[in-house]
Protein backbone atom coordinates (compact mmCIF):
# COMPACT_ATOMS: atom_id res chain seq x y z
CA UNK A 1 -6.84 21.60 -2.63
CA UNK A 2 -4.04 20.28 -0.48
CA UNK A 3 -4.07 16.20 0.03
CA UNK A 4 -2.46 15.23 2.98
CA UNK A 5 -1.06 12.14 3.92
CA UNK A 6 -0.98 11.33 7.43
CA UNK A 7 0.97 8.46 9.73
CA UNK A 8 0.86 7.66 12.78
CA UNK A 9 1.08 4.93 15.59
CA UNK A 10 -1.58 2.79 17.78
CA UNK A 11 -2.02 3.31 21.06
CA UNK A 12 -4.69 1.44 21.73
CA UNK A 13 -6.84 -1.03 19.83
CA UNK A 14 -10.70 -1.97 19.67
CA UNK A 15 -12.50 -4.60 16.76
CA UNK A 16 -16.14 -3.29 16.79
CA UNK A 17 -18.84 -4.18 13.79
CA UNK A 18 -19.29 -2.12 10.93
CA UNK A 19 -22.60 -1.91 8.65
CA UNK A 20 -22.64 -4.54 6.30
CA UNK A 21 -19.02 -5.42 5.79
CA UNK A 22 -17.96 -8.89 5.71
CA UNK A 23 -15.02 -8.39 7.98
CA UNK A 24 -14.81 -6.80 11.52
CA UNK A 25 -12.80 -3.76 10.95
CA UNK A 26 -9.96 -1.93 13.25
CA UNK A 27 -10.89 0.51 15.66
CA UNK A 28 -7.84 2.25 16.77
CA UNK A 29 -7.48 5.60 19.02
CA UNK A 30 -4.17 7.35 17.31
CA UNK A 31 -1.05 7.99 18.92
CA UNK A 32 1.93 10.21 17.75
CA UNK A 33 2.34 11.45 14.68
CA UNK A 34 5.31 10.44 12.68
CA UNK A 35 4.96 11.38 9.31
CA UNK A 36 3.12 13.81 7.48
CA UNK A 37 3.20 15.32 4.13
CA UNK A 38 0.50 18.02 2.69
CA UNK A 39 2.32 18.57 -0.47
CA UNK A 40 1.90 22.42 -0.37
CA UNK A 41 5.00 23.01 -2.03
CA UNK A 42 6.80 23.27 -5.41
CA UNK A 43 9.50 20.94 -4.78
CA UNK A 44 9.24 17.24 -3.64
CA UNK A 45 12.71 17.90 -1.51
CA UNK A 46 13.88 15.58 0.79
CA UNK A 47 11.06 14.58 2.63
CA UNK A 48 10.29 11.26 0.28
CA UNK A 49 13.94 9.28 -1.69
CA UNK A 50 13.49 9.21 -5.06
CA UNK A 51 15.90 7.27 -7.26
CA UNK A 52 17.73 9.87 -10.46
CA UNK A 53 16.07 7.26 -12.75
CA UNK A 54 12.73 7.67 -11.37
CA UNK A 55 12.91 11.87 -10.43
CA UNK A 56 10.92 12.38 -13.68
CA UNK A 57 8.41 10.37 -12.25
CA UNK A 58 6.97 12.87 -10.00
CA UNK A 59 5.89 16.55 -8.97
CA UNK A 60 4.07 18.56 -7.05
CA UNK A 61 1.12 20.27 -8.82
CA UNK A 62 -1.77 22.46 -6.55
CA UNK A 63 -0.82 20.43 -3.52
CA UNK A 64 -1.11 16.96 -4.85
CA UNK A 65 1.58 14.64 -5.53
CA UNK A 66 1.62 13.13 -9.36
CA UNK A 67 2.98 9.98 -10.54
CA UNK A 68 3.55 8.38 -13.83
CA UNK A 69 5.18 5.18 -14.91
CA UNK A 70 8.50 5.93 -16.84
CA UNK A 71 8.56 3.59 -19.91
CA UNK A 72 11.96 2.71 -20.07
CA UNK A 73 12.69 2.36 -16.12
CA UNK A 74 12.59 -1.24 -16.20
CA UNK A 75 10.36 -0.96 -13.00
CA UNK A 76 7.07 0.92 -11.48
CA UNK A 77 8.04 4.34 -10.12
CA UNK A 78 8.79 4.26 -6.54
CA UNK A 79 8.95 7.65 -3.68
CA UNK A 80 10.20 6.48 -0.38
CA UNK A 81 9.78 7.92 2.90
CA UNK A 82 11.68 5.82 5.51
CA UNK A 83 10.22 5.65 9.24
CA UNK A 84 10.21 3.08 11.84
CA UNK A 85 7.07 1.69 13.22
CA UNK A 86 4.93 -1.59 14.40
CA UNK A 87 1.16 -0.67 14.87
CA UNK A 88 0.89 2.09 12.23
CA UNK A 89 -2.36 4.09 10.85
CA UNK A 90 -1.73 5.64 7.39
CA UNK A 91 -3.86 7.93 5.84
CA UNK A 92 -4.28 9.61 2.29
CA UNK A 93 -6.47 10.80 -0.51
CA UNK A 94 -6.08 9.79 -4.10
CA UNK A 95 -7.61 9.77 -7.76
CA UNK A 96 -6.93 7.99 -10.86
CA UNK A 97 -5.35 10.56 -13.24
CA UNK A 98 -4.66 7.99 -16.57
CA UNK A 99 -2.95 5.75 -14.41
CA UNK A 100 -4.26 2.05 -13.92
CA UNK A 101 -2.73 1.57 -10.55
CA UNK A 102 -0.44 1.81 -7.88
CA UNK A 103 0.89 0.35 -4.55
CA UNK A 104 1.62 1.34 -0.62
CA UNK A 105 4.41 -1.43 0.07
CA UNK A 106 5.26 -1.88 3.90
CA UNK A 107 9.52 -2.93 3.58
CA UNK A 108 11.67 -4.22 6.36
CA UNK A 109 15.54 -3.86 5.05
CA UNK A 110 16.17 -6.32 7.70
CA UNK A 111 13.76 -8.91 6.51
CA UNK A 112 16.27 -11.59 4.26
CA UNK A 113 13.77 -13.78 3.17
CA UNK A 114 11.37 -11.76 1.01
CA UNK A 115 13.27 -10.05 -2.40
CA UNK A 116 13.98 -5.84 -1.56
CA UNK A 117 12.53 -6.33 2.05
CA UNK A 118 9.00 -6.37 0.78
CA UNK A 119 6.64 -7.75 3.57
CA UNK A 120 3.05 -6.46 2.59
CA UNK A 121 1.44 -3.92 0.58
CA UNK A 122 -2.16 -2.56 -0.55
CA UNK A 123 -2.81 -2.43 -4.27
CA UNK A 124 -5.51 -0.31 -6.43
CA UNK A 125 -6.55 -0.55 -9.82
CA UNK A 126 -9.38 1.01 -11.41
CA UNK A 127 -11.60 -1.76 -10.50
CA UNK A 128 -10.21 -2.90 -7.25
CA UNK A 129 -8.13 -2.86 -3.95
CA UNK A 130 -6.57 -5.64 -2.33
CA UNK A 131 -4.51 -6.09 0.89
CA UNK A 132 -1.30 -8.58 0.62
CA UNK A 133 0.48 -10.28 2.86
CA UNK A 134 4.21 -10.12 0.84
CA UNK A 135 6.66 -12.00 3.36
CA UNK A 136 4.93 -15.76 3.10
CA UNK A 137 3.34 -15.06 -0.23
CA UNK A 138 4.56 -13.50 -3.43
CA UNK A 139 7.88 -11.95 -2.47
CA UNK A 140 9.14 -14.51 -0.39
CA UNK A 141 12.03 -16.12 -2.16
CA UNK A 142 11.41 -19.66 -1.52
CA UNK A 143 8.05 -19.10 -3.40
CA UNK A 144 9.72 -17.33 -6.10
CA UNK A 145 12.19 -19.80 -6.49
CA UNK A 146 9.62 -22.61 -6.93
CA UNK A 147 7.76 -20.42 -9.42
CA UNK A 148 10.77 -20.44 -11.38
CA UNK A 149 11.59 -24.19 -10.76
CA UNK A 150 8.49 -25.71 -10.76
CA UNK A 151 6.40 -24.45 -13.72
CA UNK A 152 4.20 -27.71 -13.57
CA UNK A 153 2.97 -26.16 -10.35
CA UNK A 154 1.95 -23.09 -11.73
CA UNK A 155 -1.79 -23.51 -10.75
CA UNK A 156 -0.89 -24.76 -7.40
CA UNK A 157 1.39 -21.61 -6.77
CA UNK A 158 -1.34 -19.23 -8.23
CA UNK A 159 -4.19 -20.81 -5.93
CA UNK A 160 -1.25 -20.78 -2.77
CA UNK A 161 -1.11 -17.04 -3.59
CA UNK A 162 -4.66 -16.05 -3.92
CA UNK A 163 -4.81 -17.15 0.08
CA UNK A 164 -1.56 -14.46 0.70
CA UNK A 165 -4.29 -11.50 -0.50
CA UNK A 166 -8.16 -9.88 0.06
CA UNK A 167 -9.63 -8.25 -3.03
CA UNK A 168 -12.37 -5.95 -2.71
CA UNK A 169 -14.12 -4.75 -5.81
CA UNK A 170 -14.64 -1.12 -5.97
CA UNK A 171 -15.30 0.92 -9.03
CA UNK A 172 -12.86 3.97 -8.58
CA UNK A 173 -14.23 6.91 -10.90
CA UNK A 174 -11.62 9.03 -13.09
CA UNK A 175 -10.62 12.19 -11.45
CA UNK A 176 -12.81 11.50 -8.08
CA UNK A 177 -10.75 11.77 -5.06
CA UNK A 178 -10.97 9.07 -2.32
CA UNK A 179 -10.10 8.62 0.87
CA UNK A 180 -8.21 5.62 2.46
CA UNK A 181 -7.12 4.51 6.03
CA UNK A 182 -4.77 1.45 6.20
CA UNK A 183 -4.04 0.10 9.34
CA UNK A 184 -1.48 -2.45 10.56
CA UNK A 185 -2.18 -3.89 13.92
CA UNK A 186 -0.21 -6.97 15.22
CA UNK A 187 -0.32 -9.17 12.27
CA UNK A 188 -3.36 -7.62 11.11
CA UNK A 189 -3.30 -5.47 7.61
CA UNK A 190 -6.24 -3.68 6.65
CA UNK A 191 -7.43 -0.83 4.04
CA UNK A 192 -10.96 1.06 4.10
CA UNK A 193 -12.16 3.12 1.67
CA UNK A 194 -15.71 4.72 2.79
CA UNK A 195 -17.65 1.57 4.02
CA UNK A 196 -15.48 -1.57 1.74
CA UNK A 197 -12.63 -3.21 4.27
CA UNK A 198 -10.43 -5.44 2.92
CA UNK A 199 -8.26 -7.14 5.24
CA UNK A 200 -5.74 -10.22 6.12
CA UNK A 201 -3.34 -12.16 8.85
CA UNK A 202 0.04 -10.77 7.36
């Protein structure tokens, strides 16, 4: 079964109320397409930039893309696929093969004050999602640098961080595939998977 994953931009922009969610999600009417991959292929190719030390870190297998942490990488595996955007809608299915998560991070090379250009990013685990805002929160050096500086703060820091992200609880089941919309919109980050929204100011 072929899993695509799908970006595009806004064009235009509605909030609207949804069931019993505790946030009022994103309505957004797509615009162009800019990226797409349905992985219906043998090779991974060009399309995604894959460091040499991380290339045995994924394949293609029955039109799915795998993963794996490499133990001795010295960092979680990382595919890139570089596009410019603003308002962006990205789309994907996934399942929990082993692994006990993984992240979509949103980079800006240009961006000096966060470490690697690392503004925000949505995070599962087997138990849990979470959107993060990355540029005033956990990668932003200044905060880093009083993490390292100031271990007597180490509660403060941890409390200042837990404002940076929403977690959603959600059980995901081994081997079920789910699908997830993230949407950026203005300052706006947000991830839905069926009818849980997480979603924060980033």
């Amino acid at each position: 079964m072929s899993k695509r994953l799908s970006i595009v931009a806004l064009l235009i922009t509605i909030a609207f109320g949804y069931g019993q969610s505790d946030v009022k999600p994103l309505k957004v009417l797509k615009g162009e397409l800019i990226f797409s991959d349905d992985f219906e292929r043998a090779q991974i190719g060009d399309t995604w930039e894959i460091k040499d030390k991380f290339n045995d870190a994924f394949q293609i297998k029955n039109g799915a893309l795998f993963g794996k942490e490499l133990v001795d990488a010295g960092h979680g595996s990382v595919a890139r696929a570089h596009f410019s955007f603003s308002d962006v809608v990205i789309e994907f299915d996934f399942r929990f093969k082993g692994a006990k998560r993984f992240n979509l991070v949103m980079d800006d090379s240009l961006c000096k004050s966060v470490r690697a250009g690392h503004i925000s990013r949505v995070s599962f685990s087997n138990n849990d999602f979470r959107v993060q805002d990355d540029k005033t929160g956990s990668m932003n050096l200044k905060v880093r640098d009083k993490r390292l500086k100031s271990p007597d703060k180490k509660e403060e820091i941890k409390e200042f961080l837990k404002t940076k992200m929403n977690v959603k609880k959600l059980r995901f089941e081994e081997g079920q595939w789910y699908h997830v919309v993230i949407t950026k919109l203005g300052d706006i980050l947000e991830c839905k998977v069926g009818s849980t929204i997480a979603q924060i100011k980033s």
